[in-house]
N, C-alpha and C. Protein backbone atom coordinates (compact mmCIF):
# COMPACT_ATOMS: atom_id res chain seq x y z
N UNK A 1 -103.31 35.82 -17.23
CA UNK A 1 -102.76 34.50 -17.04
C UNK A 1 -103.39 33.89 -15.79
N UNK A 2 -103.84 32.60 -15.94
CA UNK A 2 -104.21 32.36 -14.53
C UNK A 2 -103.15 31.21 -13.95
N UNK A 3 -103.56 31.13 -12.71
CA UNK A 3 -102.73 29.94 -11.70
C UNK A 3 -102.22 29.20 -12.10
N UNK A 4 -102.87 27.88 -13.42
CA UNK A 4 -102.66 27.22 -14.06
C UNK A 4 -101.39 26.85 -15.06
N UNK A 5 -101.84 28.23 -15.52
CA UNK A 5 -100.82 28.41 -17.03
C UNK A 5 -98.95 28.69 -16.36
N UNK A 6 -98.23 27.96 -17.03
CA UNK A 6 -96.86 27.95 -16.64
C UNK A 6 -96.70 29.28 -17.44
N UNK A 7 -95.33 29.94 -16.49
CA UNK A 7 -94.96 30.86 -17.19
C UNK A 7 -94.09 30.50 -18.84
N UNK A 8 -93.96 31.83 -19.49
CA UNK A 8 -93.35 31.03 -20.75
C UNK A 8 -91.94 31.69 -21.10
N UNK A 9 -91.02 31.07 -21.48
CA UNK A 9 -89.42 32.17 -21.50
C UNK A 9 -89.29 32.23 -23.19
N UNK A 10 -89.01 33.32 -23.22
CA UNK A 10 -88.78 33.72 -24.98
C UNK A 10 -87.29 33.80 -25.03
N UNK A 11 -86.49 33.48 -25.47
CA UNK A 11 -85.47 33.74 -25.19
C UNK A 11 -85.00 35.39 -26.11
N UNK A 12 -83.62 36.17 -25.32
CA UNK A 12 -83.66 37.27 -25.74
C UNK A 12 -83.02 37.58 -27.03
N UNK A 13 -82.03 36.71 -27.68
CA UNK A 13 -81.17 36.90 -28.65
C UNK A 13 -82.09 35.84 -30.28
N UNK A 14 -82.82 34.95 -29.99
CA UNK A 14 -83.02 34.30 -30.98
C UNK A 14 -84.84 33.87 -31.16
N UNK A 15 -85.41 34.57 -30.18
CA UNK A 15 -86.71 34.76 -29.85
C UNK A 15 -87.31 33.26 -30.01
N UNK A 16 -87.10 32.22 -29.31
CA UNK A 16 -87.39 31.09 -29.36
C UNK A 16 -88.08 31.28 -28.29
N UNK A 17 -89.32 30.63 -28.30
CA UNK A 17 -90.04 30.32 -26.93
C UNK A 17 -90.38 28.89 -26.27
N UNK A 18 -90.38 28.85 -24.91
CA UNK A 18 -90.24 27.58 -24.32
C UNK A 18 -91.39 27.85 -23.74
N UNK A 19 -92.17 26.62 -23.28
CA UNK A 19 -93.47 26.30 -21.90
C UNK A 19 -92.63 25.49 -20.93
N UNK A 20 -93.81 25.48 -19.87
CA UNK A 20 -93.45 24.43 -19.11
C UNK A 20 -92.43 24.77 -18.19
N UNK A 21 -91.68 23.48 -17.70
CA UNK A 21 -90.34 23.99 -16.80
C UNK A 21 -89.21 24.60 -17.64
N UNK A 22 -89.10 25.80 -17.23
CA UNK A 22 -88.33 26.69 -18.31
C UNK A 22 -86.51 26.50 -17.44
N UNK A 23 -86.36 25.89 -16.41
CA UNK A 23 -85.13 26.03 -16.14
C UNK A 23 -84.23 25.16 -16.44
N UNK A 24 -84.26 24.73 -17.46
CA UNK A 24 -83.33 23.49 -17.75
C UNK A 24 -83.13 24.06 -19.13
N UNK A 25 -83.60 25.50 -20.05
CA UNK A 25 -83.41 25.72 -21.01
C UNK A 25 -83.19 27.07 -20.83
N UNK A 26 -83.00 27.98 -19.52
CA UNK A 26 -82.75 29.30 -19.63
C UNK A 26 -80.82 29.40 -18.89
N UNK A 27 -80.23 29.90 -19.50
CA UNK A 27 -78.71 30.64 -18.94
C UNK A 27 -78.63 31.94 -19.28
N UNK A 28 -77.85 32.37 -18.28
CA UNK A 28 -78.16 33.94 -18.48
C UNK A 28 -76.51 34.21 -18.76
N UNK A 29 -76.25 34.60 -19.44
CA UNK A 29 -75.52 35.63 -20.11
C UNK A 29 -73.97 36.27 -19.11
N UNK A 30 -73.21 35.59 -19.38
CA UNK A 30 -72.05 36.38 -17.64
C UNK A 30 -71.75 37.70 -18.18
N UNK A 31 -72.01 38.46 -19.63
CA UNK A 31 -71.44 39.09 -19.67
C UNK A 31 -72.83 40.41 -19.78
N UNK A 32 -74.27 40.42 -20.34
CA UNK A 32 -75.30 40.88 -20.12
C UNK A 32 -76.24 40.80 -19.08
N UNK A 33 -76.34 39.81 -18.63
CA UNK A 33 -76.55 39.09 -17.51
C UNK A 33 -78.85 38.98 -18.26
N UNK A 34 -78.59 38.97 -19.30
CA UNK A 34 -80.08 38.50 -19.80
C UNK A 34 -79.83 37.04 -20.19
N UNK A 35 -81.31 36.57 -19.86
CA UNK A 35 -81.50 35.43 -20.30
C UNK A 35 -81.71 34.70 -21.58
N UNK A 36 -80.99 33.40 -22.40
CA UNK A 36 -81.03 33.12 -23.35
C UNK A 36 -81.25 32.13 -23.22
N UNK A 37 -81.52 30.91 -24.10
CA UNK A 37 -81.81 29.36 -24.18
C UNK A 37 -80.43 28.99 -24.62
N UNK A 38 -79.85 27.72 -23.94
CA UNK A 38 -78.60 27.11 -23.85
C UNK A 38 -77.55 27.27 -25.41
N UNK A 39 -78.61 27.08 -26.27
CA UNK A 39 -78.22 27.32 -27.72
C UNK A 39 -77.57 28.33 -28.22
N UNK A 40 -77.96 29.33 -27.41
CA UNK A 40 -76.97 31.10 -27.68
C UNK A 40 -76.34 31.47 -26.58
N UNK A 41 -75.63 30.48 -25.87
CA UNK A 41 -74.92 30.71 -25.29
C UNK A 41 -73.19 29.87 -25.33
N UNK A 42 -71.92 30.31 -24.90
CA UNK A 42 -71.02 29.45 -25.65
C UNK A 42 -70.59 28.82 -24.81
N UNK A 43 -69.51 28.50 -24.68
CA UNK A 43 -68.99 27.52 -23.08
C UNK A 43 -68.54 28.37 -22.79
N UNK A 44 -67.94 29.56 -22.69
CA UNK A 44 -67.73 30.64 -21.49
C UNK A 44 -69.15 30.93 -21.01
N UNK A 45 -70.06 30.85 -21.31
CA UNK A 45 -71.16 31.77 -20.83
C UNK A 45 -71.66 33.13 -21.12
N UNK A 46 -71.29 32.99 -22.65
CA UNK A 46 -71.59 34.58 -23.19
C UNK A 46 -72.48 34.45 -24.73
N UNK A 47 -73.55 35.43 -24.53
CA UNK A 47 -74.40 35.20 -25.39
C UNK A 47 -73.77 35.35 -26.75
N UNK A 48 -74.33 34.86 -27.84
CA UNK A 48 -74.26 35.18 -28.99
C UNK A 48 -73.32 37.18 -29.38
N UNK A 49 -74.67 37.88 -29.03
CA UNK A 49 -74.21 39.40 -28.93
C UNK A 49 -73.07 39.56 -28.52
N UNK A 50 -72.80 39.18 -27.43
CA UNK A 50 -71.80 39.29 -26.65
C UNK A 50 -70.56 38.97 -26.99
N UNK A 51 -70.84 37.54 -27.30
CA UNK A 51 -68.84 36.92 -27.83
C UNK A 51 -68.94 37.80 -29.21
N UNK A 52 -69.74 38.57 -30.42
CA UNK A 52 -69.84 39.04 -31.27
C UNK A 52 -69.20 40.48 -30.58
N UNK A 53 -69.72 41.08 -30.19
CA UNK A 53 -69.07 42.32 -29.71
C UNK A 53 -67.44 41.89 -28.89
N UNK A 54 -67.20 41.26 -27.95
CA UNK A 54 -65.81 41.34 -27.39
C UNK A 54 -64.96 40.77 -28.97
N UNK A 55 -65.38 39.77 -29.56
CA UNK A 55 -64.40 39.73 -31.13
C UNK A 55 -63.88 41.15 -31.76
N UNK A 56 -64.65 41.73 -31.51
CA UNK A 56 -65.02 42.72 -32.56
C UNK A 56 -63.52 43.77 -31.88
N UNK A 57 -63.78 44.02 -30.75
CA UNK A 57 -62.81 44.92 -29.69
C UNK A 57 -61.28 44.62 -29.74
């Protein structure tokens, strides 16, 4: 990668990838604490996996 090239965020639950300024599309997870794109995450702040597993309990 050189100087140039922005880093790129994949997100971890739905493998979507972003360029560019990646912080306006990455939240991390309160309960994994990995990063996801706003979309798999819920208004508590818990990924997809996550509110799927505490349901489950």
């Amino acid at each position: 990668m050189t100087e140039t090239e922005d880093p790129q965020f994949v997100c971890a639950a739905c493998d979507a990838s972003y360029e560019g300024d990646t912080s306006t599309v990455m939240t991390e997870c309160k309960v994994c604490h990995r990063l996801h794109c706003s979309d798999c995450v819920d208004e508590y702040g818990r990924c997809v996996e996550c509110k799927e597993t505490e349901s489950q309990s």
